[in-house]
C-alpha atoms as a PDB file:
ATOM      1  CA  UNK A   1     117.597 128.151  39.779  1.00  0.00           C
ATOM      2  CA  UNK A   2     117.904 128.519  36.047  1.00  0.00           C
ATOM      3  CA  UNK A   3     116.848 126.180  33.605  1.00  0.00           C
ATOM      4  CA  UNK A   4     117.764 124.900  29.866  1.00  0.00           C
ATOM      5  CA  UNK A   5     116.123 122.467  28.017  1.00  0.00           C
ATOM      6  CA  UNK A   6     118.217 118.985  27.677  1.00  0.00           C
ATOM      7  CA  UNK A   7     118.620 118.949  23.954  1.00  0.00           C
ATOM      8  CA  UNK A   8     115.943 118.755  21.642  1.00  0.00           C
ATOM      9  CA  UNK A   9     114.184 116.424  24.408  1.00  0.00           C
ATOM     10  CA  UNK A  10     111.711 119.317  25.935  1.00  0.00           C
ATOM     11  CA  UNK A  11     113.055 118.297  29.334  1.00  0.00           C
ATOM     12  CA  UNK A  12     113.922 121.143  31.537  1.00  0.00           C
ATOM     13  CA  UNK A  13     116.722 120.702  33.635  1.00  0.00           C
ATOM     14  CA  UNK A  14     118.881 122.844  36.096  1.00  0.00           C
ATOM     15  CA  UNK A  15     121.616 124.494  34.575  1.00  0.00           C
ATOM     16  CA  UNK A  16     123.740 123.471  37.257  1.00  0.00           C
ATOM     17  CA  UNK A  17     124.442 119.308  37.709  1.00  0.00           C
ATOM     18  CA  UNK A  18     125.976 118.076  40.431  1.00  0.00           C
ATOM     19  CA  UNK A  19     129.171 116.049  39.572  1.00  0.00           C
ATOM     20  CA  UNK A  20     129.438 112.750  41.586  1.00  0.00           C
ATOM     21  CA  UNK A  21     132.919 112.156  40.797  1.00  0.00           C
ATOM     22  CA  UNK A  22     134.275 112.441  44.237  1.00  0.00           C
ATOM     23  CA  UNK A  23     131.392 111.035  46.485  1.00  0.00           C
ATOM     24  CA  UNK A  24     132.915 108.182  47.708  1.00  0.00           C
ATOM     25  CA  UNK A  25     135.437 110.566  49.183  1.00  0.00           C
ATOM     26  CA  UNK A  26     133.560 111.476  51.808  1.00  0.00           C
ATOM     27  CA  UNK A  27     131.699 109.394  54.634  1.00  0.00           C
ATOM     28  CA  UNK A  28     127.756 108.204  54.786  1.00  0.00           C
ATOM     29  CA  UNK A  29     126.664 111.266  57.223  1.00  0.00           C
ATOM     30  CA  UNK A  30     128.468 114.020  54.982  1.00  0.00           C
ATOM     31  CA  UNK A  31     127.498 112.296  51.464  1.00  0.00           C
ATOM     32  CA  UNK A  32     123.479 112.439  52.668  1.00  0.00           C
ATOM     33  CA  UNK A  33     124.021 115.653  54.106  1.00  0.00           C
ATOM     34  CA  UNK A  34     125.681 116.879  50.485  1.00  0.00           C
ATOM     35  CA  UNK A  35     122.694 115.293  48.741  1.00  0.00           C
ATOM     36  CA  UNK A  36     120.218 116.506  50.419  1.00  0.00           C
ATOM     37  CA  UNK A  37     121.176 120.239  50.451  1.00  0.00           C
ATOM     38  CA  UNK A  38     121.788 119.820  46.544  1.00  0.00           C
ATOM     39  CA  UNK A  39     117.876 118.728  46.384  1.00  0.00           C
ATOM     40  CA  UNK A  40     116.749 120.905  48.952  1.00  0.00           C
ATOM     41  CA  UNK A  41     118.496 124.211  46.527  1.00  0.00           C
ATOM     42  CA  UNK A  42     116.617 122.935  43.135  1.00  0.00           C
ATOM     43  CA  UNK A  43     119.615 120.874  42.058  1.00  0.00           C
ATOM     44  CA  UNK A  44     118.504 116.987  41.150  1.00  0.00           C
ATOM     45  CA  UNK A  45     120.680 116.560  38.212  1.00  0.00           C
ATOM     46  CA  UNK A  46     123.213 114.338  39.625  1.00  0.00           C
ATOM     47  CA  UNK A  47     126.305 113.515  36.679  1.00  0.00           C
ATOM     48  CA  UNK A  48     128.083 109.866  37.465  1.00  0.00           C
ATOM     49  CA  UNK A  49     129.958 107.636  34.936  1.00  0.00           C
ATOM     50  CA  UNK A  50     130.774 103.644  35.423  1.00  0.00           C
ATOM     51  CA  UNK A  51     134.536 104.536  35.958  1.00  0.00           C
ATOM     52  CA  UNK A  52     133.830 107.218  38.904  1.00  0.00           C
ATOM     53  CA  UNK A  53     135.387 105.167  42.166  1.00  0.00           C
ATOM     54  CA  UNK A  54     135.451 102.148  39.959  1.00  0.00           C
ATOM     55  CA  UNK A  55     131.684 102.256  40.730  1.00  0.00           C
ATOM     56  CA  UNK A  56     131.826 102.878  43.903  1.00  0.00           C
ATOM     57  CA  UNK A  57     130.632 106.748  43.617  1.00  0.00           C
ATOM     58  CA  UNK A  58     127.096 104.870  42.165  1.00  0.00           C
ATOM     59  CA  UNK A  59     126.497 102.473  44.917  1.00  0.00           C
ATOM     60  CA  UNK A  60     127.092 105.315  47.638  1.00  0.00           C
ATOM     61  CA  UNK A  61     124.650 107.795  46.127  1.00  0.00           C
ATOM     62  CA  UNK A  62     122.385 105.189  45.888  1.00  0.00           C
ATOM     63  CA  UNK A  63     122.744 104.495  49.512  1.00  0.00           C
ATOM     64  CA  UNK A  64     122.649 107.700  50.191  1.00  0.00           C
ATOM     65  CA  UNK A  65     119.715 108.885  48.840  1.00  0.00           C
ATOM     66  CA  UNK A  66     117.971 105.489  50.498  1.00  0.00           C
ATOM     67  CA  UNK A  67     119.122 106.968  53.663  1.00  0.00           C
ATOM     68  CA  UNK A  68     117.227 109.826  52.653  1.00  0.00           C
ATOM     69  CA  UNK A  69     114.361 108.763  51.515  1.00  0.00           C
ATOM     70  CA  UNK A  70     114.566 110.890  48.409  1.00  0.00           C
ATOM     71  CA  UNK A  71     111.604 109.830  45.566  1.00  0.00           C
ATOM     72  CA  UNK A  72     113.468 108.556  42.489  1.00  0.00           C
ATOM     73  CA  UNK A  73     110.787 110.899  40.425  1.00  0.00           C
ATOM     74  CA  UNK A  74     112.863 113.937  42.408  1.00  0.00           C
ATOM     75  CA  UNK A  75     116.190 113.342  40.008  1.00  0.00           C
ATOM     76  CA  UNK A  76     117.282 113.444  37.004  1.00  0.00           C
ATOM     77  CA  UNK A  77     120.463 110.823  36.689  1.00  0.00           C
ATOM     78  CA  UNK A  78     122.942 110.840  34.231  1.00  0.00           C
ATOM     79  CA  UNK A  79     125.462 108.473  33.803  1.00  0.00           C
ATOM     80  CA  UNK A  80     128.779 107.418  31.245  1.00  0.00           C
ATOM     81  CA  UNK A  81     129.931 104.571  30.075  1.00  0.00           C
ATOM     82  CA  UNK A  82     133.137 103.543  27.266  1.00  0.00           C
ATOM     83  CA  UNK A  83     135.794 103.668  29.876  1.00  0.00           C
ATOM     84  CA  UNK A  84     137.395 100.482  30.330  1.00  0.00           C
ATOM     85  CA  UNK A  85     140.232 101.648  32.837  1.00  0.00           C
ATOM     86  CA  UNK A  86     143.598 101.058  32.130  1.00  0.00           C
ATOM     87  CA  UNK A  87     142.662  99.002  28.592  1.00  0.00           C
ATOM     88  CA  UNK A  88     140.729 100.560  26.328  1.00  0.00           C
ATOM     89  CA  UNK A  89     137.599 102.517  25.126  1.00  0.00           C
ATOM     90  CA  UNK A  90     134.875 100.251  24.590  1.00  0.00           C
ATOM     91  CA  UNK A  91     131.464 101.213  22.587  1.00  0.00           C
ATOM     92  CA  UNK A  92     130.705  97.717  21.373  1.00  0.00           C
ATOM     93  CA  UNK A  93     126.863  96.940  21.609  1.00  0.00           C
ATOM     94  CA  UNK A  94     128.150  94.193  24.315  1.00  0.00           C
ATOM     95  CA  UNK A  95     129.673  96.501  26.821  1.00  0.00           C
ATOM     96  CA  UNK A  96     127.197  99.057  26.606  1.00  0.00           C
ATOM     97  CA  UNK A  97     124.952  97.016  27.503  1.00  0.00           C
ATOM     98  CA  UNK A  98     126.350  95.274  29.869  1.00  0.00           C
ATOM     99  CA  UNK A  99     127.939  98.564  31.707  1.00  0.00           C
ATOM    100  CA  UNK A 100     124.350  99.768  32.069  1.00  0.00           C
ATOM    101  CA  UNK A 101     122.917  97.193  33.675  1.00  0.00           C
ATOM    102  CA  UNK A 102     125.759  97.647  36.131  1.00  0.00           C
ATOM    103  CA  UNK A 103     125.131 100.925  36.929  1.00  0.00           C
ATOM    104  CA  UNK A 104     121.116 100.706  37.276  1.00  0.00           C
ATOM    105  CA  UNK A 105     122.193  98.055  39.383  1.00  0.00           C
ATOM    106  CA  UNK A 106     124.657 100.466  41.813  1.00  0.00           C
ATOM    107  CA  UNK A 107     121.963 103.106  41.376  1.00  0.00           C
ATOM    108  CA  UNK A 108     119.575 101.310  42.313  1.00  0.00           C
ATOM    109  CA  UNK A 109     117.200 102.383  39.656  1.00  0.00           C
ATOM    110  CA  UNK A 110     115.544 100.532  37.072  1.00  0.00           C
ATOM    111  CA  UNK A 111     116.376 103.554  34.502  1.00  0.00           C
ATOM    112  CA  UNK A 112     118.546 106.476  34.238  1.00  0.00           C
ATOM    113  CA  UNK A 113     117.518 109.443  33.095  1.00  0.00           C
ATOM    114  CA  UNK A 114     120.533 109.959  30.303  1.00  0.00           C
ATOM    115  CA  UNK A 115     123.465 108.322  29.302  1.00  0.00           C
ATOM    116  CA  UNK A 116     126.435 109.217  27.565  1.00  0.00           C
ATOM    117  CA  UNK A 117     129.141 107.599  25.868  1.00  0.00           C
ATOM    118  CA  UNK A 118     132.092 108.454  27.716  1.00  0.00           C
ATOM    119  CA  UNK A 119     135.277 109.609  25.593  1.00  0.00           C
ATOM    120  CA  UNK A 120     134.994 108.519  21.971  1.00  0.00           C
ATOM    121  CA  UNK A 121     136.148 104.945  20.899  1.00  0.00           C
ATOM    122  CA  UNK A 122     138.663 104.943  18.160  1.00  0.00           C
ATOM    123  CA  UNK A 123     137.127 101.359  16.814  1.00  0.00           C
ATOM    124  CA  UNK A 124     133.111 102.320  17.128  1.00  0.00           C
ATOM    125  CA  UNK A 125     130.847 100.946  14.652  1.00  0.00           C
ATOM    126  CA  UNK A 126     128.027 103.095  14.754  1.00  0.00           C
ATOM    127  CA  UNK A 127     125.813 100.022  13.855  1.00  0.00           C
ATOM    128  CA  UNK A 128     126.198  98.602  17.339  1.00  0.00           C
ATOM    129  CA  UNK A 129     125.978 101.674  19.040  1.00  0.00           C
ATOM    130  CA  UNK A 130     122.591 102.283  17.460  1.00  0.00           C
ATOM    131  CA  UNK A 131     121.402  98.258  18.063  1.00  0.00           C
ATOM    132  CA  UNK A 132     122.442  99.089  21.585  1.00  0.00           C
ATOM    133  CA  UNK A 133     121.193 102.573  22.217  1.00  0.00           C
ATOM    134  CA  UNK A 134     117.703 101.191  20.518  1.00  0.00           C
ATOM    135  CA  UNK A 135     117.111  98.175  23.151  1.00  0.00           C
ATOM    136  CA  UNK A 136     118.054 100.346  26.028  1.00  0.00           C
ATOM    137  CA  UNK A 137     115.209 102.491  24.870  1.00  0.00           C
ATOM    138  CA  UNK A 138     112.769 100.077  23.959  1.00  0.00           C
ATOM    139  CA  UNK A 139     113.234  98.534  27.549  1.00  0.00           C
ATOM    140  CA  UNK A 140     113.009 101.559  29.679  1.00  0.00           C
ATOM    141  CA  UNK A 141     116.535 101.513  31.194  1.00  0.00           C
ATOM    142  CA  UNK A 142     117.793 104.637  29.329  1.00  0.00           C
ATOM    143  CA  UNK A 143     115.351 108.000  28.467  1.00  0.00           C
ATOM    144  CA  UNK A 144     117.927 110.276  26.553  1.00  0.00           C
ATOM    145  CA  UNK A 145     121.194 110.042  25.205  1.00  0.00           C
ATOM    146  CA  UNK A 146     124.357 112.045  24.391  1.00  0.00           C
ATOM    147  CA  UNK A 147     127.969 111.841  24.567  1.00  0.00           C
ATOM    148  CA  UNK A 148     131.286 113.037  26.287  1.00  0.00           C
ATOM    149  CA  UNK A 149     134.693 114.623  24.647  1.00  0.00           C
ATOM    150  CA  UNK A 150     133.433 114.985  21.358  1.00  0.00           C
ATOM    151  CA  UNK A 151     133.913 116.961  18.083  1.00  0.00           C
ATOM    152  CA  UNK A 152     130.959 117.357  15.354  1.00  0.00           C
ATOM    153  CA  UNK A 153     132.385 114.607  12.528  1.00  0.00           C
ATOM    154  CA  UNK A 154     132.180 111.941  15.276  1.00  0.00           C
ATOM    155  CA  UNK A 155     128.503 112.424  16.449  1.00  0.00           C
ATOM    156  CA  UNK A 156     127.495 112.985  13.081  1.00  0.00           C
ATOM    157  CA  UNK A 157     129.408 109.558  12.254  1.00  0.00           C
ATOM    158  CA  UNK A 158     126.903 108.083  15.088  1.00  0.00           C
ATOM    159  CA  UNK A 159     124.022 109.913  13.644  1.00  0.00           C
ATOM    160  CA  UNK A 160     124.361 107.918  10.613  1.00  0.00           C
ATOM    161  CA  UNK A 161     122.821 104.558  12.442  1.00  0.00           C
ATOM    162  CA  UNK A 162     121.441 106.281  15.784  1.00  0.00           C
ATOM    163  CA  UNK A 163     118.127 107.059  16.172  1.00  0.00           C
ATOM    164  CA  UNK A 164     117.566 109.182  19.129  1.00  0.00           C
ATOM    165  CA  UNK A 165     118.144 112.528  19.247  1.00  0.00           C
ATOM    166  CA  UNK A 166     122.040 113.308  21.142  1.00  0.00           C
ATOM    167  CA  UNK A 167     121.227 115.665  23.512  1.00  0.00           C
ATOM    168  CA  UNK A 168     124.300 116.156  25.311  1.00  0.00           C
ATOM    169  CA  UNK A 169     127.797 116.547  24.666  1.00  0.00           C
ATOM    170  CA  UNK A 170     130.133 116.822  28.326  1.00  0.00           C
ATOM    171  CA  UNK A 171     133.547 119.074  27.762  1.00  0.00           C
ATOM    172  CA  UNK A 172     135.753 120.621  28.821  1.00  0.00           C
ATOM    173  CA  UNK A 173     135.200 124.392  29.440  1.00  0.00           C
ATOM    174  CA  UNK A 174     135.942 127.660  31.789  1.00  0.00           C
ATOM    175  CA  UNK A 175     137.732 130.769  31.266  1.00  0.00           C
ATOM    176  CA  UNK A 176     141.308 129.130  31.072  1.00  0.00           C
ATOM    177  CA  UNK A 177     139.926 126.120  28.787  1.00  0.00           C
ATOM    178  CA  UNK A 178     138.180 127.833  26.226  1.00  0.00           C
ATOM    179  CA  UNK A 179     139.618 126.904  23.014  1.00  0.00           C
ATOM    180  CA  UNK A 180     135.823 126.731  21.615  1.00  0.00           C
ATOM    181  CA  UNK A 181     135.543 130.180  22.085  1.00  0.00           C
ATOM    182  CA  UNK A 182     139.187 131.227  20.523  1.00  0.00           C
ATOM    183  CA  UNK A 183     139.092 129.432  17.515  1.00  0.00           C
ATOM    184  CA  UNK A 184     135.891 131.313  16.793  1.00  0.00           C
ATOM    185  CA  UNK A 185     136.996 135.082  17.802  1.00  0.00           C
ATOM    186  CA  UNK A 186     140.827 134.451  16.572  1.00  0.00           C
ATOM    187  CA  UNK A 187     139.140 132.934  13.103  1.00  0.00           C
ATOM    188  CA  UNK A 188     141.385 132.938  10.197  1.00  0.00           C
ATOM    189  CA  UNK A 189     144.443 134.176  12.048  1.00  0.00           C
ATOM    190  CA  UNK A 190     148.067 132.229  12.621  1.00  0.00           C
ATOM    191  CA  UNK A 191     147.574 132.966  16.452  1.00  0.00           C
ATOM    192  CA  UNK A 192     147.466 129.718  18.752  1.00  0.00           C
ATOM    193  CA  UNK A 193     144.197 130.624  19.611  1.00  0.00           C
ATOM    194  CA  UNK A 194     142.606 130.607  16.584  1.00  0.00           C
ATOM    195  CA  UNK A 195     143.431 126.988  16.267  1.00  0.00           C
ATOM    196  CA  UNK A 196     140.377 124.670  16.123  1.00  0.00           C
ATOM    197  CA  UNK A 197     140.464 121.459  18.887  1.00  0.00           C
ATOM    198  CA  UNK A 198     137.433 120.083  18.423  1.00  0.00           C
ATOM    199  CA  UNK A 199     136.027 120.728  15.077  1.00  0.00           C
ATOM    200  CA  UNK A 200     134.239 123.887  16.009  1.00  0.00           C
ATOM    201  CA  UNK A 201     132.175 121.660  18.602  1.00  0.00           C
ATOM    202  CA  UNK A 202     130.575 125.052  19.882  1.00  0.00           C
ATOM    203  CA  UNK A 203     128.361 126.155  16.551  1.00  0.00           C
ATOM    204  CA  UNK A 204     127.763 122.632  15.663  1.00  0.00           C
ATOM    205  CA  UNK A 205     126.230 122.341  19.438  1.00  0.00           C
ATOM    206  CA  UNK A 206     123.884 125.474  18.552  1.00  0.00           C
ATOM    207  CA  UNK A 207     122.949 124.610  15.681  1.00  0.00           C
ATOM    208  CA  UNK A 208     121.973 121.211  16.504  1.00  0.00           C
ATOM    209  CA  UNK A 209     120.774 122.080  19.798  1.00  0.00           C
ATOM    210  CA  UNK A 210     123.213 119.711  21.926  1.00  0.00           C
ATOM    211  CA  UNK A 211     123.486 121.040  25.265  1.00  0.00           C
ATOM    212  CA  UNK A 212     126.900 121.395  26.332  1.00  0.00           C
ATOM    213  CA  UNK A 213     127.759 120.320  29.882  1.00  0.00           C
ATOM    214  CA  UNK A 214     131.309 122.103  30.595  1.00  0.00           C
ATOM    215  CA  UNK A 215     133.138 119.680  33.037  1.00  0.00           C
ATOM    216  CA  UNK A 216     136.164 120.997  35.361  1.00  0.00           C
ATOM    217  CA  UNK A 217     135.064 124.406  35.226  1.00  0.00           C
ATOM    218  CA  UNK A 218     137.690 125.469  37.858  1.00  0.00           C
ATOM    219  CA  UNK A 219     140.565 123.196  36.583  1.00  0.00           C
ATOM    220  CA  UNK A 220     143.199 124.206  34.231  1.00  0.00           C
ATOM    221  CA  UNK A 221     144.595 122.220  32.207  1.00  0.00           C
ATOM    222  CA  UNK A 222     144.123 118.701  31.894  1.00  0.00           C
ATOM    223  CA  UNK A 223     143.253 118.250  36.508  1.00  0.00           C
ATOM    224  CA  UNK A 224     146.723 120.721  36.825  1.00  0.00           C
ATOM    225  CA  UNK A 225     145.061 122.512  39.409  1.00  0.00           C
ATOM    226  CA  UNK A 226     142.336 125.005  40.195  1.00  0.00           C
ATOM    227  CA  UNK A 227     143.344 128.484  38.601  1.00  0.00           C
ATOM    228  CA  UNK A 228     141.004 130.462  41.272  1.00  0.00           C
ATOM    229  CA  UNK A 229     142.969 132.322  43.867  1.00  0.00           C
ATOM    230  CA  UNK A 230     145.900 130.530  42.210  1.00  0.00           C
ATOM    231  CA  UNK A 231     149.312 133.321  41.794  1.00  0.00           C
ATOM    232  CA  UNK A 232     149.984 132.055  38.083  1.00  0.00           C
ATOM    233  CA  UNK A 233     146.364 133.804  37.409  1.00  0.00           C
ATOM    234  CA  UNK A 234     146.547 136.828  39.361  1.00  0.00           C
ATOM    235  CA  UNK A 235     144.690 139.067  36.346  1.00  0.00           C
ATOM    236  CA  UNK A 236     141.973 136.958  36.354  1.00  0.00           C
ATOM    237  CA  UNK A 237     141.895 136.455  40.126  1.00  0.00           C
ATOM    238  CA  UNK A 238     141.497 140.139  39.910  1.00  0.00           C
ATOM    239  CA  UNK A 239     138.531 140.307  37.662  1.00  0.00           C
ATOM    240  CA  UNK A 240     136.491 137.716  39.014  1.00  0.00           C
ATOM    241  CA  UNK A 241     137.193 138.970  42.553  1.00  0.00           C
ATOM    242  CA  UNK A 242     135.639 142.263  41.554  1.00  0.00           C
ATOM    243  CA  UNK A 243     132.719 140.728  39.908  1.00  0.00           C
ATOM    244  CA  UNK A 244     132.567 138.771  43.118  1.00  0.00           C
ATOM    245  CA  UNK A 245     132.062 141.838  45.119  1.00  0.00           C
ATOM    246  CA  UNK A 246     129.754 143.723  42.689  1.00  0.00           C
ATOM    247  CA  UNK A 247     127.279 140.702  42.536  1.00  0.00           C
ATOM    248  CA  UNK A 248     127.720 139.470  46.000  1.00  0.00           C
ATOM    249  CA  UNK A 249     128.987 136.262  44.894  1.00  0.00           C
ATOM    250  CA  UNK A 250     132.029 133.590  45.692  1.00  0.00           C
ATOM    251  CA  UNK A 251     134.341 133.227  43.007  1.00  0.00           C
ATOM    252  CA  UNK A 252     132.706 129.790  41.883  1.00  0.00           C
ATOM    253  CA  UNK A 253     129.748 131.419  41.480  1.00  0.00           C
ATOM    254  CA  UNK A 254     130.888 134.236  39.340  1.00  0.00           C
ATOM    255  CA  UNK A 255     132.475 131.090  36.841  1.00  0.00           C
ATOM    256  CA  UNK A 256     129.304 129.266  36.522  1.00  0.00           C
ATOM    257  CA  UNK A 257     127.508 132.880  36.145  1.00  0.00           C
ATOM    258  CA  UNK A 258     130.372 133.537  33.268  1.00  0.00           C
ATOM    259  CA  UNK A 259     129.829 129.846  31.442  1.00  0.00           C
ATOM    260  CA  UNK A 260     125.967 130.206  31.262  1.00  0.00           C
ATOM    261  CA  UNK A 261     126.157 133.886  30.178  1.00  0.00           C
ATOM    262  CA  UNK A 262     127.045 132.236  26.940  1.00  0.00           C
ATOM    263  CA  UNK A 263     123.721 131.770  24.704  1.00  0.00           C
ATOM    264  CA  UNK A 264     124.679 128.150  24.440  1.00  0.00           C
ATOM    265  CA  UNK A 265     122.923 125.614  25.623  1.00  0.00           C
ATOM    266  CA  UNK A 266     125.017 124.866  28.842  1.00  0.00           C
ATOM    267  CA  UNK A 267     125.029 123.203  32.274  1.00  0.00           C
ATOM    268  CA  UNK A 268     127.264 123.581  34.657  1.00  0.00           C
ATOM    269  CA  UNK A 269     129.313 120.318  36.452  1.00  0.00           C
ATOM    270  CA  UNK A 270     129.855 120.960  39.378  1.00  0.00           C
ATOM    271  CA  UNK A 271     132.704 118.745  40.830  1.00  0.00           C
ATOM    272  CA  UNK A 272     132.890 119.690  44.467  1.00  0.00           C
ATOM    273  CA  UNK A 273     131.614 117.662  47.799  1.00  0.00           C
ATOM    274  CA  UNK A 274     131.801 120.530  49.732  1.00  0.00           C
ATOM    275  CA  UNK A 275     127.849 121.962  50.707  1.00  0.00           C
ATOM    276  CA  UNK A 276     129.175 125.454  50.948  1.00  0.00           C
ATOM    277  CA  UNK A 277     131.044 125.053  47.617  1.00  0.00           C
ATOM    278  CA  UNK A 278     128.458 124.149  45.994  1.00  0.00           C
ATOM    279  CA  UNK A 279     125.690 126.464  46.906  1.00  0.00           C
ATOM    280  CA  UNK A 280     128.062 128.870  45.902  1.00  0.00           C
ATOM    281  CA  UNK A 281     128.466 127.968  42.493  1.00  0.00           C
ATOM    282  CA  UNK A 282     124.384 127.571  42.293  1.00  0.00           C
ATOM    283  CA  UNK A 283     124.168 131.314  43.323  1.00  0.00           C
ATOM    284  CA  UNK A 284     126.382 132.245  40.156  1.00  0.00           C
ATOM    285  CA  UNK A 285     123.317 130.864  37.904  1.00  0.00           C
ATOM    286  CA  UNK A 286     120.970 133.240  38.621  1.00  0.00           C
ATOM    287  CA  UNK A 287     123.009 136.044  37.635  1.00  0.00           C
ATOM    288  CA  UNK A 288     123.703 137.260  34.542  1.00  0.00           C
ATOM    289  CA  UNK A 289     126.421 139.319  34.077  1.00  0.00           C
ATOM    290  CA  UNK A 290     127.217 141.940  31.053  1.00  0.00           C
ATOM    291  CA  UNK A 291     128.734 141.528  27.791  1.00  0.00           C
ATOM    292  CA  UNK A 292     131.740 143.600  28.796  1.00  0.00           C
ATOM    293  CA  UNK A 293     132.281 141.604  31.973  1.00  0.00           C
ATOM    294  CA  UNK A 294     132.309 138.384  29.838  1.00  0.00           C
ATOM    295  CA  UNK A 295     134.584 139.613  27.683  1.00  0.00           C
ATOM    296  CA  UNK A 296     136.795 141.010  30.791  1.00  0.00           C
ATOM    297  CA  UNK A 297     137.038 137.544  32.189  1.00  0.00           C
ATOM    298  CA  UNK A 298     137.747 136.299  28.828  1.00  0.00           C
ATOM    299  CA  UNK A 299     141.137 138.848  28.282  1.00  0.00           C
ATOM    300  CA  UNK A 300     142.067 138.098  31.945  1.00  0.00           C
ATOM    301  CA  UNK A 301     142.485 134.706  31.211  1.00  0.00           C
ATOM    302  CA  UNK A 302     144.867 135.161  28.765  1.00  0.00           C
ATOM    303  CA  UNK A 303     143.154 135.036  25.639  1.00  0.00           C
ATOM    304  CA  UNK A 304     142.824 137.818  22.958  1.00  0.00           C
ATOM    305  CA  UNK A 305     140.789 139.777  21.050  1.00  0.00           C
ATOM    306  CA  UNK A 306     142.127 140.540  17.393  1.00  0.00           C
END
């Protein structure tokens, strides 16, 4: 399984995490089943947030891996928090606290591993976040920190009061969503493309060393659909099936093999419960394809090269 360092922290991690967004989909037998053959292939980064099932995705991975018997040494956790559902986004020192001592309880954990601050909050005060981010350390109950969804003038606006290193920032990111990549190859041109989304998020995450976890790597838009073996993307259907074939691969895998071909710092989130699925998308990191079939997936997804 390949590796990249989380951050700056000298933590070495898989380059594919498995997404728990959907776990309380399935039932008890199927969810240890899908944990278990995640461990057993070298994944134990497992991604969660407060908001995923309301928490009910938490409390059944905890069970879960109970049932299991899994050491909690084995994993690496990672949880979000900032999502008040329906209301608001909420990074006040109050509810950060407060949300992570709900989900250590659902996880059944005394710490996580990482936590990240889950879309930004328009009204953050970065002194709270840092108050906050600084007892959670001092008491054991979070190791690292990053964030979610966003753009270099808003973690350097954290950075003025926060201590601790940011190692993480979750987006967005796949052939079809690649606006980070665009706005750097279409640079200084009136194409769409060449418009910048997030700041230039990309360079400012290599040159600060943030490790960029691309989320919905099979989705298009924002949760459209999934754009593999989908007829509005027969081109890149195409391309990727051929790549398939040459590297004896499923299509997932030859995604995650085409987002960590970048020389970013990136992991993978995987969002499927299906065992098959997944180990699929795990083959695709230990194979690294060539510039030219980067670039081939790139065109075939509709984007240009000047």
């Amino acid at each position: 399984m390949k590796t990249t360092e989380f951050g700056k922290s000298g933590k070495i991690v898989p380059s594919i995490a498995v997404g728990c967004m959907r776990l309380n989909g399935i039932d008890e037998p199927a969810r240890e089943k899908f944990i278990g053959t995640a461990l057993d292939a070298g994944l134990y980064f497992f991604d969660h947030a407060d908001i995923y099932g309301r928490g009910e995705c938490e409390e059944v991975f905890a069970k879960a891996v109970k049932g299991l018997g899994v050491s909690r040494d084995k994993m690496f956790l990672q949880s979000k928090c900032g999502i008040v559902p329906g209301k608001m986004f909420d990074f006040s020192k109050e509810h950060i606290l407060s949300a992570v001592d709900g989900i250590l309880k659902r996880l059944n954990t005394d710490y996580i591993d990482s936590l990240l601050l889950h879309r930004p909050d328009a009204l953050v005060e970065p002194e709270e976040v840092a108050e906050a981010f600084d007892l959670l350390e001092k008491s054991g109950k979070v190791r690292h920190f990053g964030v979610s969804n966003m753009h270099p003038g808003q973690i350097e606006l954290l950075k003025t009061c926060v201590k601790q290193e940011l190692c993480a920032d979750q987006l967005q990111f796949s052939p079809v969503h690649a606006s980070m990549i665009s706005a750097g190859t279409e640079v200084n041109m009136f194409t769409e493309g060449a418009v910048s989304r997030d700041g230039y998020i990309l360079d400012y995450c290599r040159l600060n060393k943030v490790t960029v976890q691309a989320w919905s790597p099979f989705q298009y838009g924002f949760f459209k659909g999934v754009y593999l073996n989908n007829p509005e993307f027969p081109e890149l259907n195409r391309v990727i099936g051929e790549l398939a074939e040459k590297y004896h691969l499923n299509a997932e895998g030859v995604v995650a093999a085409w987002i960590l071909r970048h020389p970013a710092q990136m992991q993978v989130i995987t969002g499927t419960m299906n065992v098959n699925r997944l180990l699929s998308i795990a083959a695709g990191a230990d194979v690294t394809i060539t510039r030219e079939e980067w670039y081939k997936v790139y065109i075939a997804a509709g984007h240009i090269l000047p």
